[in-house]
Protein backbone atom coordinates (compact mmCIF):
# COMPACT_ATOMS: atom_id res chain seq x y z
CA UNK A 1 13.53 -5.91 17.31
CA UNK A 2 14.30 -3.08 15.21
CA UNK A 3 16.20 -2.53 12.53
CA UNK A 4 19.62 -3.29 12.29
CA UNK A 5 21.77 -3.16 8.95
CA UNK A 6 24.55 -5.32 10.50
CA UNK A 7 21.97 -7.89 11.07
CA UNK A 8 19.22 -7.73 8.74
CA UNK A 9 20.78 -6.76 5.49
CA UNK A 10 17.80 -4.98 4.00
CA UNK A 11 17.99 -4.04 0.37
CA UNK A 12 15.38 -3.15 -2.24
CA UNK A 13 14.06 -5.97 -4.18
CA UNK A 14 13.05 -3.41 -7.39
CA UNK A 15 15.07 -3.33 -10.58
CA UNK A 16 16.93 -0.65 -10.12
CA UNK A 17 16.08 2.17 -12.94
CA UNK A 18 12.72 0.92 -13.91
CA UNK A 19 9.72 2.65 -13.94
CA UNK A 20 7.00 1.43 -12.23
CA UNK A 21 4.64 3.81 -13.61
CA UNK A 22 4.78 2.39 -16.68
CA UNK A 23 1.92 -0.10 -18.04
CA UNK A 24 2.13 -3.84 -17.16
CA UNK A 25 1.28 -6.64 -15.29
CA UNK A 26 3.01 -6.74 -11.53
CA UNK A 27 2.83 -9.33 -9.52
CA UNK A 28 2.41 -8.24 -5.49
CA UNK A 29 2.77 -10.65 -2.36
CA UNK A 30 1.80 -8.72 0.70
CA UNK A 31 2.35 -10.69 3.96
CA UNK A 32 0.60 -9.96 7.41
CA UNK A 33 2.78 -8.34 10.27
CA UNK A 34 4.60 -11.08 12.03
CA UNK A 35 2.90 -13.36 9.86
CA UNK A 36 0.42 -14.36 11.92
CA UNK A 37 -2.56 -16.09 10.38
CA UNK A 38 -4.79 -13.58 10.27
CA UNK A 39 -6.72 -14.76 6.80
CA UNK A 40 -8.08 -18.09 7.86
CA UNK A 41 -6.58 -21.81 7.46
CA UNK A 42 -5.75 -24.76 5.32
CA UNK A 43 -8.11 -27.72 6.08
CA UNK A 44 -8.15 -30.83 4.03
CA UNK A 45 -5.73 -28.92 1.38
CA UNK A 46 -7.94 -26.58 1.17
CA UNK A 47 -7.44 -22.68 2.15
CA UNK A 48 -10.68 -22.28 4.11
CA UNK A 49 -11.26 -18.21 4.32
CA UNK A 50 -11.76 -16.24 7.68
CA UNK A 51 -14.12 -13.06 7.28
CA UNK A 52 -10.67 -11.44 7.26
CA UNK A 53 -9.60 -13.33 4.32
CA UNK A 54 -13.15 -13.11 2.89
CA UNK A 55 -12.15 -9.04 3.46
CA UNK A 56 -9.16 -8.79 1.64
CA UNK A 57 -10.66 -10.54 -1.55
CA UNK A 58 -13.54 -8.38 -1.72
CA UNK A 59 -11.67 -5.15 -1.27
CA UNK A 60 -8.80 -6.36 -3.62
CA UNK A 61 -11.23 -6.07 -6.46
CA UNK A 62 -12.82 -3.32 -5.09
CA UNK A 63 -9.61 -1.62 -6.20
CA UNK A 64 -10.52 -0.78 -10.01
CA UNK A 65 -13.14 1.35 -8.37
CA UNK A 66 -11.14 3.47 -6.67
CA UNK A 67 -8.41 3.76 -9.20
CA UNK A 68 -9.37 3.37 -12.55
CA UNK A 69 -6.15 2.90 -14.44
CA UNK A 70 -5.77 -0.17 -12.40
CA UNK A 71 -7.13 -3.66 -13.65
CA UNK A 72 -7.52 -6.39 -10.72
CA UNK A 73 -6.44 -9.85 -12.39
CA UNK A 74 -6.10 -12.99 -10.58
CA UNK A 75 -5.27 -12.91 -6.81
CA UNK A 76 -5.12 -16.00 -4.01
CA UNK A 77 -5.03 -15.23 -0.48
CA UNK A 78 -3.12 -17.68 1.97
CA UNK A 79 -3.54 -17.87 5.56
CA UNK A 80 -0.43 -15.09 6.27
CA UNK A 81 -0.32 -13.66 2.86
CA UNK A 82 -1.87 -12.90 -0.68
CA UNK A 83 -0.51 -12.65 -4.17
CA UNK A 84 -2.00 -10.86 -6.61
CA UNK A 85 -1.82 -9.18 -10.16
CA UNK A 86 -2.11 -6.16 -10.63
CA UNK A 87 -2.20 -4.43 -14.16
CA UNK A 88 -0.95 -0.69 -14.58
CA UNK A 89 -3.02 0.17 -17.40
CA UNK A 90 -2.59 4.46 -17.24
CA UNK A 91 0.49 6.61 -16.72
CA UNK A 92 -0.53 7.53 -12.86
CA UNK A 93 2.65 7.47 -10.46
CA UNK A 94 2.86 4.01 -8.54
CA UNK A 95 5.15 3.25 -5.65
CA UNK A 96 6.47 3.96 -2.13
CA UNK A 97 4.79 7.05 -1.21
CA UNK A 98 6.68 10.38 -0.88
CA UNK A 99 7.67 9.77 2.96
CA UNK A 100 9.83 12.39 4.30
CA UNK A 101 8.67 15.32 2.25
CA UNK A 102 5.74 17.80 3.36
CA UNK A 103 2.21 17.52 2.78
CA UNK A 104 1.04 20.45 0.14
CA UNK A 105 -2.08 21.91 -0.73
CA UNK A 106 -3.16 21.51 -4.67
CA UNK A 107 -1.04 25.05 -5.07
CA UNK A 108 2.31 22.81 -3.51
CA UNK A 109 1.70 25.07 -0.15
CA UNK A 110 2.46 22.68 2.96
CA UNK A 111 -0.11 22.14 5.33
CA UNK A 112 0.17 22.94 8.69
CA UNK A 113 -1.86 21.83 12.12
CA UNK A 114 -3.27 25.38 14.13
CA UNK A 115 -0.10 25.94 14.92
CA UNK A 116 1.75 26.21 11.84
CA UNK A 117 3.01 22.13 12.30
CA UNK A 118 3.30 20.02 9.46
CA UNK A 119 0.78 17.48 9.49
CA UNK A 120 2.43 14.31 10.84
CA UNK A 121 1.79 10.57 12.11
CA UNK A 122 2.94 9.54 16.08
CA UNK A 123 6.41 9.04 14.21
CA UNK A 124 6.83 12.22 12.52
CA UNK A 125 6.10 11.19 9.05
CA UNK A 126 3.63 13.38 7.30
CA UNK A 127 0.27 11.67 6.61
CA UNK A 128 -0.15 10.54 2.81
CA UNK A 129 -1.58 8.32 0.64
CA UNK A 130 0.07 5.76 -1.39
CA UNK A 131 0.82 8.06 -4.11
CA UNK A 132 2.21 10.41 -1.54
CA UNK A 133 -1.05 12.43 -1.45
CA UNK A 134 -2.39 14.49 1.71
CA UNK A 135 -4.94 11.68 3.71
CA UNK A 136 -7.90 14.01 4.32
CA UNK A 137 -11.67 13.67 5.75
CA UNK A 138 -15.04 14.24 3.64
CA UNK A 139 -14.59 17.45 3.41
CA UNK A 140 -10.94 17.56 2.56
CA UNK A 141 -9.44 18.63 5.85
CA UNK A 142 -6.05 16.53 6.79
């Protein structure tokens, strides 16, 4: 079903004028689409780990690898979901990625398929990051 504002009655759950760059400790729940249980089960009280689940906690603290000013603290994953801490320990922008606006070069030129395109996904977004960066290949091509 998609989205309806009449129905579902979206609305941000951030504080409204905070920065989320900002150092701290945030605590994340990301669920699975649909919440399906995609992670593994709960057996004798127990949350018994599918190599799915076994995925998600090994890449979670991959994460300080990849981003340095990040610090992985204590995380659980569930059979539809995981929570997690996260600490912001640098200034580096955090957030919803910059959806909606062009993907730039390092000089702020956009990018552009062969025929002068921007670079989008099948729904016309252009391609980014979580930071809003271009997503390129090894050798830096979008």
């Amino acid at each position: 079903m998609a989205y309806d504002p009449n129905i579902h009655h979206r609305r941000s759950i951030r504080m409204k004028g905070y920065d989320y760059s900002q150092a701290g400790l945030y605590f994340i729940t990301i669920c699975v689409q649909n919440r399906d249980c995609l992670f593994g089960e709960i057996v004798d009280d127990q949350m018994m780990l599918n190599d799915s689940g076994e995925m998600v906690k090994r890449w979670y603290y991959e994460l300080e690898n990849k981003y340095p000013d990040k610090r992985c603290h204590e995380m659980v994953v569930m059979p539809n979901h995981f929570h997690c801490i996260i600490e912001n320990i640098g200034d580096a922008h955090v957030g919803a990625p910059l959806r909606g606006r062009p993907i730039t070069d390092e000089r702020g030129r956009p990018i552009t398929d062969e025929r002068g395109r921007p670079i989008t996904d099948e729904r016309g977004r252009p391609i980014t990051d979580e930071r809003g960066r271009p997503i390129t290949d090894e050798r830096g091509r979008p």
